[in-house]
C-alpha atoms as a PDB file:
ATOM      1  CA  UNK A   1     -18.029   6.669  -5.550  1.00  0.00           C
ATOM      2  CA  UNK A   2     -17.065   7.159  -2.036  1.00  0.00           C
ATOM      3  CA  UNK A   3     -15.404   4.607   0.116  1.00  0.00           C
ATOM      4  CA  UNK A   4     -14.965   4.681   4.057  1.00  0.00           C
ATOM      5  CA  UNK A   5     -11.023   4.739   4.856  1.00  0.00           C
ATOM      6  CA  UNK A   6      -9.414   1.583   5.252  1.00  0.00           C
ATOM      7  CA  UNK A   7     -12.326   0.299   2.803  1.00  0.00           C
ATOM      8  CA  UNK A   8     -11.195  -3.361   1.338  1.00  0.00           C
ATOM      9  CA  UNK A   9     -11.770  -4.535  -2.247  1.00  0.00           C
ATOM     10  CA  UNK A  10     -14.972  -6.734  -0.443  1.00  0.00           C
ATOM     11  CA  UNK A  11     -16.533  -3.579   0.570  1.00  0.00           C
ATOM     12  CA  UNK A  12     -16.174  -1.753  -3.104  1.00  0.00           C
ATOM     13  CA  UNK A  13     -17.726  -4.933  -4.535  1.00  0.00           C
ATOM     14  CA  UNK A  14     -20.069  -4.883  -2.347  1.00  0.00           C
ATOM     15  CA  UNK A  15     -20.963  -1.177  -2.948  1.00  0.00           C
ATOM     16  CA  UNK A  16     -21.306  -1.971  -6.394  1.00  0.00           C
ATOM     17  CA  UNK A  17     -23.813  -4.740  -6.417  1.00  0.00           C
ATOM     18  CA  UNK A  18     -20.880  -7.352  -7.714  1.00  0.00           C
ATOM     19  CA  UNK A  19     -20.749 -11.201  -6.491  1.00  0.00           C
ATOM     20  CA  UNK A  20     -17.287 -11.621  -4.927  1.00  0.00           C
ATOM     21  CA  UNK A  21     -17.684 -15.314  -6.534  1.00  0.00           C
ATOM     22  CA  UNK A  22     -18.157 -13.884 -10.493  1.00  0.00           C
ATOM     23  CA  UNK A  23     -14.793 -10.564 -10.717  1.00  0.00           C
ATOM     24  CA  UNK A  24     -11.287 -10.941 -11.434  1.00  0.00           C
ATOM     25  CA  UNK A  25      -9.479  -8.073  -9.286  1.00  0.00           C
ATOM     26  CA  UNK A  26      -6.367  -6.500 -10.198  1.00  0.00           C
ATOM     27  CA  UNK A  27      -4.807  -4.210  -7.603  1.00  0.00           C
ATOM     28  CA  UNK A  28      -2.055  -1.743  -8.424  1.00  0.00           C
ATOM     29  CA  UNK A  29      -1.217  -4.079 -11.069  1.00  0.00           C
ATOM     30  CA  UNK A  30      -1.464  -7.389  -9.117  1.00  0.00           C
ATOM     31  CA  UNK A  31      -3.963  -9.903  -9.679  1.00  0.00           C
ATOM     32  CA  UNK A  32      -5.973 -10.422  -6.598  1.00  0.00           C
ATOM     33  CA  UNK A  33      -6.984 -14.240  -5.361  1.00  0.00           C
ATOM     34  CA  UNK A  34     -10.481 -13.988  -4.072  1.00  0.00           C
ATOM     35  CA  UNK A  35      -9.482 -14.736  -0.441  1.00  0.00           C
ATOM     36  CA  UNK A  36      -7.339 -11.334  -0.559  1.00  0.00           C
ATOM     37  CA  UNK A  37     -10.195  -9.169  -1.347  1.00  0.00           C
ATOM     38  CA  UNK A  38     -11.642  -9.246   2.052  1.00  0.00           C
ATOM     39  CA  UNK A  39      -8.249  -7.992   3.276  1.00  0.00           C
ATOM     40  CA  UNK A  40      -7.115  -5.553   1.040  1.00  0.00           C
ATOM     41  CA  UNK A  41      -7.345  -2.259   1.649  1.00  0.00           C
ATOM     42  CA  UNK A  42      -7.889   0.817  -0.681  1.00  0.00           C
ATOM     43  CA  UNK A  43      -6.566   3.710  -0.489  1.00  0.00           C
ATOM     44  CA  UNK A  44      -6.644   7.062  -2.638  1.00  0.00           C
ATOM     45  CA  UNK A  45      -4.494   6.684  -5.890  1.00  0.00           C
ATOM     46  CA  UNK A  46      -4.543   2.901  -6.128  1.00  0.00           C
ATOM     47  CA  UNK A  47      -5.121   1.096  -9.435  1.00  0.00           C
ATOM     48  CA  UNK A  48      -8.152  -1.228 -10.115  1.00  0.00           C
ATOM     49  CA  UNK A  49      -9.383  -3.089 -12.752  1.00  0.00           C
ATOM     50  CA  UNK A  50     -12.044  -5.381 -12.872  1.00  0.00           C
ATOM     51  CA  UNK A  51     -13.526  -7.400 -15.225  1.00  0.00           C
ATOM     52  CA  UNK A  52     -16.994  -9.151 -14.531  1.00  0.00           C
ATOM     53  CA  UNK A  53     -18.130 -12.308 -16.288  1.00  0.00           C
ATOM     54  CA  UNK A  54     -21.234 -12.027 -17.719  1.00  0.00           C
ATOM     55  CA  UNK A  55     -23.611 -14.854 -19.513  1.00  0.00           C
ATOM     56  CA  UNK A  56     -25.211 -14.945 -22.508  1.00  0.00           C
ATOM     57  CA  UNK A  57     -24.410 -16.337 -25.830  1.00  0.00           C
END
Protein backbone atom coordinates (compact mmCIF):
# COMPACT_ATOMS: atom_id res chain seq x y z
CA UNK A 1 0.00 0.00 0.00
CA UNK A 2 1.17 3.39 -0.81
CA UNK A 3 0.70 6.40 1.34
CA UNK A 4 1.21 10.20 0.33
CA UNK A 5 4.14 11.70 2.64
CA UNK A 6 3.16 13.19 5.73
CA UNK A 7 0.07 10.64 5.45
CA UNK A 8 -1.68 10.40 9.16
CA UNK A 9 -3.03 7.19 10.71
CA UNK A 10 -6.80 8.84 9.52
CA UNK A 11 -5.73 8.70 6.02
CA UNK A 12 -4.35 4.82 6.18
CA UNK A 13 -7.71 3.97 7.77
CA UNK A 14 -9.30 5.58 5.50
CA UNK A 15 -7.42 3.90 2.58
CA UNK A 16 -8.35 0.77 3.98
CA UNK A 17 -12.07 0.97 4.22
CA UNK A 18 -11.78 0.97 8.35
CA UNK A 19 -14.29 3.13 10.66
CA UNK A 20 -12.00 5.39 12.74
CA UNK A 21 -14.89 4.73 15.50
CA UNK A 22 -14.40 0.52 15.47
CA UNK A 23 -9.68 0.11 15.50
CA UNK A 24 -7.42 0.20 18.30
CA UNK A 25 -4.06 1.86 16.87
CA UNK A 26 -0.76 1.19 18.14
CA UNK A 27 2.04 3.37 16.79
CA UNK A 28 5.71 2.49 17.19
CA UNK A 29 4.61 0.74 20.17
CA UNK A 30 2.23 3.39 21.64
CA UNK A 31 -1.33 3.01 21.88
CA UNK A 32 -3.03 5.68 19.93
CA UNK A 33 -6.34 7.63 21.47
CA UNK A 34 -8.66 8.11 18.58
CA UNK A 35 -8.32 11.94 18.59
CA UNK A 36 -4.43 11.37 17.73
CA UNK A 37 -5.04 9.52 14.62
CA UNK A 38 -6.02 12.48 12.64
CA UNK A 39 -2.65 13.98 13.64
CA UNK A 40 -0.23 11.46 13.44
CA UNK A 41 1.88 11.15 10.85
CA UNK A 42 3.52 8.06 9.14
CA UNK A 43 6.47 7.76 7.98
CA UNK A 44 8.64 4.85 6.33
CA UNK A 45 9.82 2.28 9.04
CA UNK A 46 7.18 3.01 11.66
CA UNK A 47 5.39 0.22 13.55
CA UNK A 48 1.57 -0.41 13.35
CA UNK A 49 -0.70 -2.68 14.64
CA UNK A 50 -4.21 -2.72 14.48
CA UNK A 51 -6.76 -4.72 15.62
CA UNK A 52 -10.45 -4.29 14.30
CA UNK A 53 -13.51 -5.37 16.25
CA UNK A 54 -15.62 -7.39 14.47
CA UNK A 55 -19.35 -8.83 15.39
CA UNK A 56 -20.69 -11.95 15.34
CA UNK A 57 -21.19 -14.59 17.87
Amino acid sequence: MTLADGAAVTDLLDQLGWSNRTVAVEHNGEALIRSEHPTTSLRDGDTLEIVKAVAGG
